[in-house]
Protein backbone atom coordinates (compact mmCIF):
# COMPACT_ATOMS: atom_id res chain seq x y z
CA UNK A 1 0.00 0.00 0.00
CA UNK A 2 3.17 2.15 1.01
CA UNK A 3 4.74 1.79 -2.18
CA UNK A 4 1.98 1.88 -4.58
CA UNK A 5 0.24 5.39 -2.75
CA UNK A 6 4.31 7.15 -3.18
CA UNK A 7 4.18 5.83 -7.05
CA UNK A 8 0.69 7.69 -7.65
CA UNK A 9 1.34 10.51 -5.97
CA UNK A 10 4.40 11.03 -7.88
CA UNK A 11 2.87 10.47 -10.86
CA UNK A 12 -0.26 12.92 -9.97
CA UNK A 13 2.88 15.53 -8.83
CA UNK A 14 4.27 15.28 -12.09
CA UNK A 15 1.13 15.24 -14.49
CA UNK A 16 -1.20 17.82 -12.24
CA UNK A 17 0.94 19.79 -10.62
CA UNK A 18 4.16 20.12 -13.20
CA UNK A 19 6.98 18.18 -11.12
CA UNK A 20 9.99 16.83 -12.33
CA UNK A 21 11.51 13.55 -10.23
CA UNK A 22 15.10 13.98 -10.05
CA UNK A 23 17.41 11.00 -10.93
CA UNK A 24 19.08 8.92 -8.88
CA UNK A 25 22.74 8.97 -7.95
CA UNK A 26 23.25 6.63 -11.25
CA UNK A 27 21.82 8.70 -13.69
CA UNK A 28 18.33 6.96 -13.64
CA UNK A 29 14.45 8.52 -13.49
CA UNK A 30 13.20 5.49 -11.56
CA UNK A 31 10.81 5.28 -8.39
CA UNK A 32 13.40 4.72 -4.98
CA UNK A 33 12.05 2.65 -2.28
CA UNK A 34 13.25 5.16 0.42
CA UNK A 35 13.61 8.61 -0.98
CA UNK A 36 12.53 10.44 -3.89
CA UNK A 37 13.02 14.10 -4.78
CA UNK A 38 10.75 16.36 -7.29
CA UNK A 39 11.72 19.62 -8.54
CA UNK A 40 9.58 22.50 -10.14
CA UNK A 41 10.86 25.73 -10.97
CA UNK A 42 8.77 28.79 -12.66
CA UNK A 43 9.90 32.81 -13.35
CA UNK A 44 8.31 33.61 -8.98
CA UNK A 45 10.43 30.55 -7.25
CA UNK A 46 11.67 26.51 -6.59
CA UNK A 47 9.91 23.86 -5.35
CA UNK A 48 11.70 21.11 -3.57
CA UNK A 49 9.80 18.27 -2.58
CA UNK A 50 11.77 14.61 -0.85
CA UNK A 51 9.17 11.79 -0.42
CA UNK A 52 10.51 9.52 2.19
CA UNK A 53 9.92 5.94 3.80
CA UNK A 54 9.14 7.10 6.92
CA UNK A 55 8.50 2.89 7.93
CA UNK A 56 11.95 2.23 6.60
CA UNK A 57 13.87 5.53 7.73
CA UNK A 58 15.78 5.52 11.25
CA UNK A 59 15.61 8.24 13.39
CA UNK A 60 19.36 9.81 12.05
CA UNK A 61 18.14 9.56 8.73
CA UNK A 62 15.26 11.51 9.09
CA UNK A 63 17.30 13.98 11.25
CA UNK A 64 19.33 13.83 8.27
CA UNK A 65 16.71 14.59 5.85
CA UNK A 66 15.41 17.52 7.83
CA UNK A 67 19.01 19.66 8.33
CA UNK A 68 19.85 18.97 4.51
CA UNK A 69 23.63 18.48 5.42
CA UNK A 70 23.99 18.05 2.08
CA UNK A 71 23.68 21.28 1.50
CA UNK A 72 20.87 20.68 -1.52
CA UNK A 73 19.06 23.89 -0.80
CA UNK A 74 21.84 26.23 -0.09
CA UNK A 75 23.48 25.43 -3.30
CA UNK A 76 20.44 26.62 -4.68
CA UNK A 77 21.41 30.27 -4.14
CA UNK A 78 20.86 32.73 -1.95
CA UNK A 79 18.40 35.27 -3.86
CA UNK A 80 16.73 31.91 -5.14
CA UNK A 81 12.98 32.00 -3.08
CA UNK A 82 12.49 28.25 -2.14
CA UNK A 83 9.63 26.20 -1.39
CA UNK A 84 11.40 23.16 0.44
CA UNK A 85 8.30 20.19 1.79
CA UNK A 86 9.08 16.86 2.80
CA UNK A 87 6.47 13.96 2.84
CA UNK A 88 7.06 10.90 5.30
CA UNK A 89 4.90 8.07 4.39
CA UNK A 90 4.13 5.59 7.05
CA UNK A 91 2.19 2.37 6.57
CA UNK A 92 1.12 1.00 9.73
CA UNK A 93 0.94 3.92 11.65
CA UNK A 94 2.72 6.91 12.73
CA UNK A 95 5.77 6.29 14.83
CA UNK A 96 5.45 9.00 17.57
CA UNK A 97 9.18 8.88 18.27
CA UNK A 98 9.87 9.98 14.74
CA UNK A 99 7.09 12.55 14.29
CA UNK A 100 8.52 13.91 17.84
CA UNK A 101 11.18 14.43 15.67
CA UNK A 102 9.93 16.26 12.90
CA UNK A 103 8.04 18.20 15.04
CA UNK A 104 10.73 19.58 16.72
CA UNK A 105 12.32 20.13 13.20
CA UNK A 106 9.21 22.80 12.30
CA UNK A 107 9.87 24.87 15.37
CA UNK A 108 13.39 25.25 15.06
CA UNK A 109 13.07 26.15 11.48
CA UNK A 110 9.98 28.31 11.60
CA UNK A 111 12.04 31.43 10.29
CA UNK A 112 14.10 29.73 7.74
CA UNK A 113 13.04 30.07 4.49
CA UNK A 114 15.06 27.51 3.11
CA UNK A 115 14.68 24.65 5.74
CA UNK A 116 12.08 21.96 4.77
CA UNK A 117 8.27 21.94 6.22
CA UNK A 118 6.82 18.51 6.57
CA UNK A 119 3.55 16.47 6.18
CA UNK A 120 3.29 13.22 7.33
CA UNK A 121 0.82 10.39 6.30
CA UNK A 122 -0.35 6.79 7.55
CA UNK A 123 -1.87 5.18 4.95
CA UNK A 124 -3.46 2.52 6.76
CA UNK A 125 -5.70 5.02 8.63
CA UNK A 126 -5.76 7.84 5.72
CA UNK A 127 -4.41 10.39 8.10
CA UNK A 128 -2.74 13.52 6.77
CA UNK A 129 -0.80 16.12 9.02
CA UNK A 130 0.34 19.48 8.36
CA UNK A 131 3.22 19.88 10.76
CA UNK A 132 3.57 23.64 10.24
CA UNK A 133 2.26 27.05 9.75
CA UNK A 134 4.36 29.63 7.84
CA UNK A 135 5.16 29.41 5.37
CA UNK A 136 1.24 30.02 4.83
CA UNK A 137 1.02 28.03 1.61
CA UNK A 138 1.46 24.37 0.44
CA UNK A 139 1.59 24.48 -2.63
CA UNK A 140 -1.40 22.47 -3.08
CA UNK A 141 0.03 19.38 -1.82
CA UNK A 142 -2.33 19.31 1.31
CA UNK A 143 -4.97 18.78 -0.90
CA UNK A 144 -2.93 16.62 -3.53
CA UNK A 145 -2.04 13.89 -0.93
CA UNK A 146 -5.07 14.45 0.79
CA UNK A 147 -7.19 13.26 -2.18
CA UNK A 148 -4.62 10.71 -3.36
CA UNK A 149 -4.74 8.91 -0.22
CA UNK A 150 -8.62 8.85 0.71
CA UNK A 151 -10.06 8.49 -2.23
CA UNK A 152 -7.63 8.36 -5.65
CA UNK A 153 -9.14 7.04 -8.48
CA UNK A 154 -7.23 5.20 -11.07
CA UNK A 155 -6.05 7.44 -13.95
CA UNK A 156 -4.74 6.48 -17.68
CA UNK A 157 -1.51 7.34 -17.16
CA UNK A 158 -0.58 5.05 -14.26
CA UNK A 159 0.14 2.36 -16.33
CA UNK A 160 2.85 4.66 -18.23
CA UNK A 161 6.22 4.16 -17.03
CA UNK A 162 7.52 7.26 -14.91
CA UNK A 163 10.67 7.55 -17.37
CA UNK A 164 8.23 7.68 -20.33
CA UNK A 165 6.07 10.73 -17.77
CA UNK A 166 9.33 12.60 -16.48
CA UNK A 167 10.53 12.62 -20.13
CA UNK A 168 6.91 13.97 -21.60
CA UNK A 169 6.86 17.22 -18.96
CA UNK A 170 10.46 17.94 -19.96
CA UNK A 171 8.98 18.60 -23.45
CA UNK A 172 6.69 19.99 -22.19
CA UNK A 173 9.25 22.74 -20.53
CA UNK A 174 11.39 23.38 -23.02
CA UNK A 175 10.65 25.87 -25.82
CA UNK A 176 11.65 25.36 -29.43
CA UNK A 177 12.84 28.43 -31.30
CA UNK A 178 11.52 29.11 -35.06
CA UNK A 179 14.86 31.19 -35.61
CA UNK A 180 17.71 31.99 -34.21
CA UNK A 181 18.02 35.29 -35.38
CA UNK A 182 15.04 38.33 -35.26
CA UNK A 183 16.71 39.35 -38.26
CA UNK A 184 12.22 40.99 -38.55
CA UNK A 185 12.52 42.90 -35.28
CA UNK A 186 16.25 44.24 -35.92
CA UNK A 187 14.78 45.62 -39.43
CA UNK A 188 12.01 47.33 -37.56
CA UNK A 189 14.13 49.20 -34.88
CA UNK A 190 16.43 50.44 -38.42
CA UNK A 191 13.38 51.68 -39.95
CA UNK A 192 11.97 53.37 -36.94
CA UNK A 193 15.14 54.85 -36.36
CA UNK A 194 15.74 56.02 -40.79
CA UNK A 195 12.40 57.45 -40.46
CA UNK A 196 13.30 59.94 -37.50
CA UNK A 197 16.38 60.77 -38.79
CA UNK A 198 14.71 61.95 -41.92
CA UNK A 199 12.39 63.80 -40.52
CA UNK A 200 14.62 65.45 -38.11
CA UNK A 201 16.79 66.26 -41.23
CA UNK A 202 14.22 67.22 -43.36
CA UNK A 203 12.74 69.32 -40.82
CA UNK A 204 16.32 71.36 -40.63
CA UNK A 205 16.38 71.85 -44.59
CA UNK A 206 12.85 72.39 -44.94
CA UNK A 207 11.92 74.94 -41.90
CA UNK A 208 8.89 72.93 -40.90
CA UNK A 209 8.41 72.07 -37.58
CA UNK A 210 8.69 68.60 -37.07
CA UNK A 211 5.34 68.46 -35.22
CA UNK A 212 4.02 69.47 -38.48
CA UNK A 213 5.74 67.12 -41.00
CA UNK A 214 4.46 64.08 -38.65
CA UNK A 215 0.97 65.11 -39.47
CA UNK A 216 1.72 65.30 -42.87
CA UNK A 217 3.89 62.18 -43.68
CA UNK A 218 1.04 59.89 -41.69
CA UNK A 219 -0.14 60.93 -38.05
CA UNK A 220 -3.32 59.37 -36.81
CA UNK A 221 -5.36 62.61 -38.26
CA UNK A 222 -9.63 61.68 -37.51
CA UNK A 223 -10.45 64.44 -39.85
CA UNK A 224 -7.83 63.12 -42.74
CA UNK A 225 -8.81 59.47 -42.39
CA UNK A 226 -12.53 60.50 -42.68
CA UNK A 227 -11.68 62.29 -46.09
CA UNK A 228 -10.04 58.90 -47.54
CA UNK A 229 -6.45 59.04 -46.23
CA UNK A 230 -6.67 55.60 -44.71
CA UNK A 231 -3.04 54.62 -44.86
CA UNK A 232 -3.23 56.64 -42.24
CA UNK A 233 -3.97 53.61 -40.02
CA UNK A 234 -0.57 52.26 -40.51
CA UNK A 235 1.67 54.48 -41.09
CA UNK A 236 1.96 56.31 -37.35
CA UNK A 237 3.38 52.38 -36.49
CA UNK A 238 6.53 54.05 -37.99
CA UNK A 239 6.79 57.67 -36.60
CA UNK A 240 7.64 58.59 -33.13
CA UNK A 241 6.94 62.12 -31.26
CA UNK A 242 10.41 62.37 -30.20
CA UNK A 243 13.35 61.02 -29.39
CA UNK A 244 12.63 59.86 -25.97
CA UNK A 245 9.35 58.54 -27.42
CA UNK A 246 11.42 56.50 -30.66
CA UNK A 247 14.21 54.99 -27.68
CA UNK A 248 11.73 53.62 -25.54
CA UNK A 249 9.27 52.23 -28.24
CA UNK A 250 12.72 50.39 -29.88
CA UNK A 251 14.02 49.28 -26.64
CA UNK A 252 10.43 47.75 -26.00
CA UNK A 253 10.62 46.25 -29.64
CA UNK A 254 13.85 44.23 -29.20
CA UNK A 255 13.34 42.70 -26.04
CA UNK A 256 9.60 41.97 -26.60
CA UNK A 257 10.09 41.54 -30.67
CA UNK A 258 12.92 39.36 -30.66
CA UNK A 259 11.37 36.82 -28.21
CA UNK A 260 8.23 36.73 -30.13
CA UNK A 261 9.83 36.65 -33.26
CA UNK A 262 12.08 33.35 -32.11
CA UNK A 263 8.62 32.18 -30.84
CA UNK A 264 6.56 31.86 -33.94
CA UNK A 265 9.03 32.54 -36.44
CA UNK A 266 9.42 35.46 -39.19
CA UNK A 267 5.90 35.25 -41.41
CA UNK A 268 3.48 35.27 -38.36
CA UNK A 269 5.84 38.05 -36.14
CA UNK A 270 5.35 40.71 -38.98
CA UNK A 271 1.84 39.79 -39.92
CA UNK A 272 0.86 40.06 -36.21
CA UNK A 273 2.56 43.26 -35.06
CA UNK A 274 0.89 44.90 -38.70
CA UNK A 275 -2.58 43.74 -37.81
CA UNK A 276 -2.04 44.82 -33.73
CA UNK A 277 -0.78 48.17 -35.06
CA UNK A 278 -3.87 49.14 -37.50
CA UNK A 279 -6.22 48.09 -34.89
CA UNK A 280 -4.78 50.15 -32.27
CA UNK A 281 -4.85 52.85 -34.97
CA UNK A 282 -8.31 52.41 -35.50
CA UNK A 283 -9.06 51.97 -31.58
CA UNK A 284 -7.36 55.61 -31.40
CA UNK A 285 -9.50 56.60 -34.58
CA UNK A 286 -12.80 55.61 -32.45
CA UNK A 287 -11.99 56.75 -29.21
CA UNK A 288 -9.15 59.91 -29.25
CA UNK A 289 -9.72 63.17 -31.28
CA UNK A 290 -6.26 64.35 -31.27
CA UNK A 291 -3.63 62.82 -34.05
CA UNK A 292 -1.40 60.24 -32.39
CA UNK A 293 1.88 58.27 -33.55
CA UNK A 294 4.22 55.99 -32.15
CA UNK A 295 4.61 51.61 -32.49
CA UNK A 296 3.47 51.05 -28.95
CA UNK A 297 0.47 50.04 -29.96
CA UNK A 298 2.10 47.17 -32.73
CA UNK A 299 4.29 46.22 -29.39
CA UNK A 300 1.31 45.93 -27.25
CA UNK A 301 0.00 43.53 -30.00
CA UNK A 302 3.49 41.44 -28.88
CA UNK A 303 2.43 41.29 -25.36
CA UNK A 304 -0.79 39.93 -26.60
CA UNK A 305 0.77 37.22 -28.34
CA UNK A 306 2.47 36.14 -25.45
CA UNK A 307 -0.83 36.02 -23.50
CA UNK A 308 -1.71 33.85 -26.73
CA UNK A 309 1.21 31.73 -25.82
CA UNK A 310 0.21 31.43 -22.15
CA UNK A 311 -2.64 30.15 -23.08
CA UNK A 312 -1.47 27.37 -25.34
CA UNK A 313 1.69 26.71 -23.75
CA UNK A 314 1.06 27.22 -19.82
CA UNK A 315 3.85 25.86 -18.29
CA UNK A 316 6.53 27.34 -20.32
CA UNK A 317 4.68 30.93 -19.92
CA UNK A 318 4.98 30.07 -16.28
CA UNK A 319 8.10 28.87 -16.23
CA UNK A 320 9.53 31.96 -17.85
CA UNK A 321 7.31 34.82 -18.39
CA UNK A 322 4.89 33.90 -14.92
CA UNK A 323 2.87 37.00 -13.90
CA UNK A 324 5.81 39.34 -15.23
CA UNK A 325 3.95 39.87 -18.71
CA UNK A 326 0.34 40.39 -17.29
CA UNK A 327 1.90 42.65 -14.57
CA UNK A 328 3.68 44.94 -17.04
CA UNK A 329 0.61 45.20 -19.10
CA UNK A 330 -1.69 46.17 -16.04
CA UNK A 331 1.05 48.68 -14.99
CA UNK A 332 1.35 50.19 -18.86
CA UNK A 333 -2.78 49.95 -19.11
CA UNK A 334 -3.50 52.12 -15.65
CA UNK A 335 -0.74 54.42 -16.30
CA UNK A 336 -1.70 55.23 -19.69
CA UNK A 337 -5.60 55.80 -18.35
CA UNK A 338 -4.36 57.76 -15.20
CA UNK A 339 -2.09 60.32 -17.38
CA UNK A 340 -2.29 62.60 -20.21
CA UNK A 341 -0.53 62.13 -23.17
CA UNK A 342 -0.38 58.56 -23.59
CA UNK A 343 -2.58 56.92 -26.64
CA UNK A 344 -4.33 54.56 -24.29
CA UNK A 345 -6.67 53.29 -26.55
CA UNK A 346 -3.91 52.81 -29.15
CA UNK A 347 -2.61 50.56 -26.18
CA UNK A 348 -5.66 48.51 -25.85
CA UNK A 349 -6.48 47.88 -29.33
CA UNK A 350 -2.81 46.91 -30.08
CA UNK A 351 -3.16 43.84 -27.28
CA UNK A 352 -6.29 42.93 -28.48
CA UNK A 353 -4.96 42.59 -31.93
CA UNK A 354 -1.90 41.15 -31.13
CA UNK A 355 -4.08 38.07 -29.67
CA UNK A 356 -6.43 37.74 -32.31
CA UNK A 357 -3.82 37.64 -35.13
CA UNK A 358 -1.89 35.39 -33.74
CA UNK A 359 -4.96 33.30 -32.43
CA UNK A 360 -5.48 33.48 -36.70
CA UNK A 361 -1.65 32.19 -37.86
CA UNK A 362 -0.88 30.02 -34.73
CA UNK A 363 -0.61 26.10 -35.06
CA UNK A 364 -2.34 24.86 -32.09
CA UNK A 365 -3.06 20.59 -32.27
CA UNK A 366 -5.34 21.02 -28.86
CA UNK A 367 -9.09 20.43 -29.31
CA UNK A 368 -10.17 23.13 -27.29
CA UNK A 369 -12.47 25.76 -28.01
CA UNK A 370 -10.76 28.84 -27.68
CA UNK A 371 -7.95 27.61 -30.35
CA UNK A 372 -10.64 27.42 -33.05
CA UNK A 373 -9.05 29.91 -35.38
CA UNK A 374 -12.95 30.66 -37.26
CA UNK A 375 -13.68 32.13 -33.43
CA UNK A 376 -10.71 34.39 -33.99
CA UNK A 377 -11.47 35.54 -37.80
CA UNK A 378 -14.87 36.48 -36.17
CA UNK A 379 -14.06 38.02 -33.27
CA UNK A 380 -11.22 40.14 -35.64
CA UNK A 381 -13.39 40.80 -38.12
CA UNK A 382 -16.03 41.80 -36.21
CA UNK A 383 -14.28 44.44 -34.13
CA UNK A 384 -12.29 45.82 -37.30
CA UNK A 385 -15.54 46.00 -39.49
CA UNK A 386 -17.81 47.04 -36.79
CA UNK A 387 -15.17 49.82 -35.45
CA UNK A 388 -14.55 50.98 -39.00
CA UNK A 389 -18.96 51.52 -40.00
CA UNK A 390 -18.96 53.08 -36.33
CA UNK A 391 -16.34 55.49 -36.87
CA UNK A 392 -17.44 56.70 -39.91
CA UNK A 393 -21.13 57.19 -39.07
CA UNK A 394 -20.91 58.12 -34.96
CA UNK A 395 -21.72 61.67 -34.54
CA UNK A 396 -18.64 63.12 -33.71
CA UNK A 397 -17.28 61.92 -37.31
CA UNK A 398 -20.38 63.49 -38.52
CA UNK A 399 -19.35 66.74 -36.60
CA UNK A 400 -15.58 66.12 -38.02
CA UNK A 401 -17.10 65.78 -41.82
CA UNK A 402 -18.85 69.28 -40.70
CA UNK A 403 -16.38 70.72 -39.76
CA UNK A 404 -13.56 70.67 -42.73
CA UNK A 405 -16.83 71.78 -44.81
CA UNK A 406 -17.01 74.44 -42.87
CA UNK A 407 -13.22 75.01 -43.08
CA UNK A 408 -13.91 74.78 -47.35
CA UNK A 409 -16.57 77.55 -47.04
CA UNK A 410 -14.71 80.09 -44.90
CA UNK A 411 -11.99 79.91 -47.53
CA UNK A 412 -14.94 80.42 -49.90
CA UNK A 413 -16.08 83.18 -47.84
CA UNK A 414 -19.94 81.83 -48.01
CA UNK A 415 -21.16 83.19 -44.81
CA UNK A 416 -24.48 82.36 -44.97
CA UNK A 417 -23.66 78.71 -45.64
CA UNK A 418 -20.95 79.14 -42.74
CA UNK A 419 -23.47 80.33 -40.28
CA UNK A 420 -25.63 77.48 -41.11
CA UNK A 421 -22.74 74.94 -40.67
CA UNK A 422 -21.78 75.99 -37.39
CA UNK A 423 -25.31 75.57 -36.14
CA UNK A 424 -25.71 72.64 -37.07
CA UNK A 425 -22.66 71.28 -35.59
CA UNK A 426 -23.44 72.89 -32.26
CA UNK A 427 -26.94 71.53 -32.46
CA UNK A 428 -25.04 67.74 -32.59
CA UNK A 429 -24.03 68.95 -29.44
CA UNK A 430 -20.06 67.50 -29.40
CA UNK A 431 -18.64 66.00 -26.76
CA UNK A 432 -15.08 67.67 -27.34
CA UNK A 433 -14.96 71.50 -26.20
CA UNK A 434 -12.37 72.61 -28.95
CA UNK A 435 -15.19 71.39 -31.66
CA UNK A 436 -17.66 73.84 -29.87
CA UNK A 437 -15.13 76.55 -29.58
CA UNK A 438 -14.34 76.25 -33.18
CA UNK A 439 -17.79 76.22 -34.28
CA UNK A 440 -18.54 79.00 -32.02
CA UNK A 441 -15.76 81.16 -33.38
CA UNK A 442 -16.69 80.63 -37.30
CA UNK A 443 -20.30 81.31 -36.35
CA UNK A 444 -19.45 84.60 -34.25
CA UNK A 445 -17.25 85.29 -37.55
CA UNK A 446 -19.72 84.96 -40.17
CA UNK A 447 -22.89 86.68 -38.36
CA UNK A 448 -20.51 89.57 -37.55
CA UNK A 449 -19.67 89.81 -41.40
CA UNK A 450 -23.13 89.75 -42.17
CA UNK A 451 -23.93 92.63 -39.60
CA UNK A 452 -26.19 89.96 -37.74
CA UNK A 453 -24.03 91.58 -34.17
CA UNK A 454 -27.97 90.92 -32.27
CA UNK A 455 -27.77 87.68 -33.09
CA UNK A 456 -23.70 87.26 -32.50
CA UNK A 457 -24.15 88.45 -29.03
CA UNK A 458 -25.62 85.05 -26.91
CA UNK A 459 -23.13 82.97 -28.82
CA UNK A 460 -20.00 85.44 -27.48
CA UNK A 461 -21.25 84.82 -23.96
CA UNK A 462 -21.48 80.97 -25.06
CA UNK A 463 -17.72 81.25 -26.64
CA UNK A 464 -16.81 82.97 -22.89
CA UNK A 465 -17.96 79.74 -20.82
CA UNK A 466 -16.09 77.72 -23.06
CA UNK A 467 -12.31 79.48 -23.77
CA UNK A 468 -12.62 83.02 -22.35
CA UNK A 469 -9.93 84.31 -23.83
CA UNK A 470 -11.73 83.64 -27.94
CA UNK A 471 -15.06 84.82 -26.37
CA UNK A 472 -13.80 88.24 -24.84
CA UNK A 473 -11.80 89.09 -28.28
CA UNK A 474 -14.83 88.21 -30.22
CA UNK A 475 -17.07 89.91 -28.20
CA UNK A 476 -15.15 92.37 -28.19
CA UNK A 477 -14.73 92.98 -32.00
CA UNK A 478 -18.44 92.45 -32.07
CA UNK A 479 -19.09 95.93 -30.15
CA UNK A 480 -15.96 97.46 -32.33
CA UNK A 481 -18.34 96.54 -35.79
CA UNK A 482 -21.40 98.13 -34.09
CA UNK A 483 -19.76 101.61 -32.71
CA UNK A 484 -19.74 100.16 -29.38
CA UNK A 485 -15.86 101.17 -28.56
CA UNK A 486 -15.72 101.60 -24.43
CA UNK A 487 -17.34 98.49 -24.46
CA UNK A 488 -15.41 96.68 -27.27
CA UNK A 489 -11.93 98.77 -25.03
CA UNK A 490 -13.60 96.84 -21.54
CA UNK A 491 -14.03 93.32 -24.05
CA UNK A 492 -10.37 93.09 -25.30
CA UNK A 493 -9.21 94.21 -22.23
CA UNK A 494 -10.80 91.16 -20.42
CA UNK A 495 -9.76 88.81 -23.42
CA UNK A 496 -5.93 89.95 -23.03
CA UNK A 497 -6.10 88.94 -18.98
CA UNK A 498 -7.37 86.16 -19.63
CA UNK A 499 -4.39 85.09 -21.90
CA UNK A 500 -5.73 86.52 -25.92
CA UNK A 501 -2.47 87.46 -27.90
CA UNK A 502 -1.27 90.54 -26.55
CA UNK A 503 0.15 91.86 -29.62
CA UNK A 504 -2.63 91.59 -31.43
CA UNK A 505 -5.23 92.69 -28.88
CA UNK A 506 -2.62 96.39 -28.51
CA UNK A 507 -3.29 96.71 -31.91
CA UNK A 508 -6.68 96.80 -31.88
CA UNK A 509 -7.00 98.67 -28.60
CA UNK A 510 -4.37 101.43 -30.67
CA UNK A 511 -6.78 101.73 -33.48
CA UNK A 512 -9.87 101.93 -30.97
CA UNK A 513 -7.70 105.13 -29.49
CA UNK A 514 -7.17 106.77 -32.97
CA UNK A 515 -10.73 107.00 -32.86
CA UNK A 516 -11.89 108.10 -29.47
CA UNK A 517 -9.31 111.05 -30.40
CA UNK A 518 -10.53 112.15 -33.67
C-alpha cells in the first residue's frame, strides 16, 4: 500500500501539478524505495519536494533529511525564493518517536526560508498532518495527498512508465525556437530609427516644424482618415513624437520583438505586429480626437501574443514569463488611463490585436475551443468591421465631416452657408470643447460679417464659458463693428487677462484710441 500510494502521488505531482523527479545517484528517473526528490521551478520561485519511507527511515536519517547536510538547498542560491516540503509516508501507523522528531524540526526552522516543512501520512488510517504554519502556503500538496490517499481514483496514465512521464513534462518545458536570429525585429528598430532621422533632417532643410511634418507624412489625423487618407492607419506604427518617445518604443521592440519573433518565427511576427498596429490605430480613430503616432500600440499587439502563448503553452509561460507579462501590461494599461498624453486606446487595441492575429496564424493541435481559429477571424473581423462603420457614421465623425466643410466655405467666404454649418454642428451637441469653440468662433465670424451683431451676441457669452480668452476678443470685435468702442476697449481688455495674444489685442486697442481722439 506504502509503495503503490508514493508511485501515484508522484505520478499525480508530475502530471497535475508540473513536477519533475530527479534521478538517482546513477543517472536513472526510476521510483526509490526510500527517498525520492521532485523539482519545479517557474519565473516567482523553486519547489523542492523529498518523499521519504518514513516505515523504513531511522531516526538519524530523518534527522538527516530535515538539516539537509547536504547542502541541496543552499546550493540553490541565496536570492533563489524556495519552497522546500518533505512527505514521510508511514504504513502501519505513525511512529510517535519519529514525528517527535519532525516536530521539533518545524519549530526550530519556523524562520528559515530555506529549511524543509513537513507532512506526514499513515496510509493505513488515511491520516494527513500538516506539521507547520508559515510558510502560509502548500503548494497544493495538502490537498494533492489528501485526495490521493482517501479516495484516488485510477487514472490512464498510471500504467505509463515514470521515465516515459518525467521525459513527456520535460517537453513539455522546453521551448523550441523558429529562428535563431530576429533578423524581422532588428529591421524594424532600423526603420523606426531612418524614419526619425529623416524627418529630423528634413525638418532642418525644410523649416517645418517637425510636429508638423508628422501630421503630414502619416499621423493618426480623424479628420484626414474621414476624407479617404486611410493609410493613415498604418503608417503612425513608424513615426515617433520624439526622441525619448522613438528609444523607448525600440528598446520595447527588441526585447519583446525578438522573443516573439524566435517564438513563432518570421511570417506570423510581422503579420501580427501589422494587424495589432492598425487596430490600435483604428481603436485611437474611435476613441481619441487628437492625431497620435508611435509603435506602442504594434508592441502591445506582442504582449498579446504572449498572452496567446500562455494560453497554449502554460507551463513554459509560467516557467519563464509567470505573472511578469500580465503585470507589465496592467502597470502600462493604468498608467496610460491615469495620465495625459499617452494613446491609451492605441494601447488597448494593439493587445487585443496582437491576440487575435496570432490566435489566426498560430498552429495549435489542442481540441479546445478557444484555439478554433474561425472564433478568432470572427471576433477580428467583427471588431475591425464594426469599429470601422462606427467610426465613420458616430456623430462626432459626422461633426468632423462638418467641420472641414465648414473650413472649405470660410476659404470660400460663403457666410451664410458658414453660419448654417456651425449651427448645425453645435446643435449635434459634441462632446469635445475645442469642436464647440471652433464652431462657435466661425459662427461669431460669419454673423458679424453679415452685420447679424444681435444675433452674434448670446453665442460670445457661449464662446466665454467655453475658452474666455476667444469669447472676450470676439465679443469684443463684435461691439468694435457696431460703434460700441468703451465696451469693445472693456471686451479686449478682459480677453488679453485672460491670456488673448497681446500683440494683437494692442493693436486693436491702438486703433480703438485713434478714434476716441478724432
Amino acid at each position: 500500500m506504502e509503495q503503490t500510494f508514493i508511485e501515484k502521488l508522484i505520478k499525480r505531482l508530475i502530471v497535475k501539478q508540473d513536477y519533475i523527479l530527479v534521478p538517482n545517484e546513477e543517472g536513472r528517473v526510476i521510483i526509490d524505495p526510500s527517498v525520492n526528490v521532485l523539482l519545479k521551478q517557474d519565473s516567482q520561485c523553486i519547489t523542492y519536494i523529498q518523499i521519504i519511507d518514513g516505515d523504513n527511515s531511522s531516526i538519524d536519517i530523518i534527522n538527516e533529511r530535515l538539516e539537509q547536510k547536504d547542502g541541496t538547498l543552499l546550493r540553490m542560491g541565496e536570492q533563489t525564493r524556495i519552497f522546500a516540503y518533505s512527505l514521510f509516508v508511514f504504513s502501519n501507523g505513525i511512529d510517535e518517536e519519529k514525528l517527535k522528531l519532525i516536530e521539533e524540526s518545524q519549530r526550530n526552522h519556523e524562520t528559515e526560508p530555506k529549511a524543509f516543512k513537513s507532512f506526514v501520512v499513515d496510509t493505513s488510517s488515511k491520516e494527513v498532518k500538516k506539521l507547520f504554519n508559515r510558510p502560509s502556503t502548500d503548494r497544493g500538496l495538502l490537498k494533492l495527498i489528501t485526495h490521493v490517499v482517501e479516495k484516488d481514483s485510477a487514472e490512464a496514465y498510471d500504467q505509463v512508465p515514470i521515465e516515459t512521464l518525467v521525459l513527456d513534462k520535460k517537453k513539455d518545458y522546453q521551448i523550441t525556437y523558429q529562428v535563431k536570429k530576429p533578423m524581422l525585429t532588428y529591421g524594424l528598430i532600423t526603420i523606426n530609427i531612418l524614419v526619425y532621422l529623416a524627418l529630423v533632417l528634413y525638418e532642418r532643410t525644410s523649416g517645418i516644424s517637425y510636429g508638423q511634418l508628422i501630421i503630414q507624412f502619416g499621423a493618426k489625423v480623424n479628420n484626414l482618415i474621414l476624407e479617404g487618407e486611410y493609410w493613415r492607419l498604418i503608417t503612425p506604427i513608424f513615426l515617433h513624437g520624439s526622441l525619448m518617445h522613438l528609444l523607448v518604443n525600440c528598446y520595447s521592440l527588441y526585447i519583446i520583438g525578438s522573443l516573439v519573433e524566435r517564438l513563432y518565427g518570421r511570417g506570423r511576427f510581422i503579420t501580427s505586429y501589422l494587424i495589432a498596429g492598425i487596430l490600435g490605430n483604428l481603436c485611437s480613430f474611435l476613441f481619441v480626437p487628437g492625431p497620435s503616432v508611435g509603435a506602442s500600440g504594434a508592441i502591445f499587439g506582442l504582449m498579446g501574443i504572449l498572452l496567446y502563448f500562455g494560453l497554449e503553452r502554460p507551463l513554459q509561460f509560467k516557467v519563464y514569463f509567470g505573472s511578469s507579462i500580465i503585470t507589465t501590461i496592467l502597470i502600462n494599461l493604468v498608467y496610460g488611463f491615469s495620465s495625459t498624453g499617452i494613446d491609451n486606446f492605441a494601447h488597448l487595441g494593439g493587445l487585443i490585436g496582437g491576440f487575435l492575429a496570432i490566435g489566426i496564424l498560430s498552429n495549435v493541435k489542442k481540441k479546445r475551443w478557444y484555439f478554433n481559429k474561425l472564433l478568432y477571424v470572427l471576433v477580428l473581423s467583427v471588431l475591425t468591421v464594426g469599429g470601422i462603420a462606427y467610426g465613420f457614421n458616430n456623430s462626432e465623425s459626422k461633426i468632423i465631416r462638418n467641420m472641414n466643410t465648414l473650413d472649405k466655405l470660410e476659404d470660400m467666404e460663403k457666410w451664410d452657408e458658414v453660419e448654417k454649418i456651425a449651427k448645425d454642428i453645435l446643435d449635434m451637441d459634441s462632446r469635445y470643447e475645442d469642436n464647440q469653440i471652433i464652431a462657435l468662433w466661425s459662427l461669431i465670424r460669419a454673423q458679424g460679417i453679415q452685420g447679424k451683431y444681435d444675433e452674434a451676441i448670446p453665442y460670445c457669452n457661449q464662446l466665454i464659458a467655453l475658452s474666455p480668452a476667444d469669447g472676450h476678443y470676439m465679443l469684443g470685435i463684435i461691439y468694435y463693428d457696431q460703434g460700441e468702442l468703451q465696451m469693445a476697449k472693456e471686451e479686449l481688455s478682459a480677453a488679453e487677462a485672460a491670456g488673448a495674444d497681446e500683440e494683437q489685442i494692442q493693436q486693436l486697442l491702438s486703433i480703438i484710441q485713434q478714434y476716441e481722439n478724432q
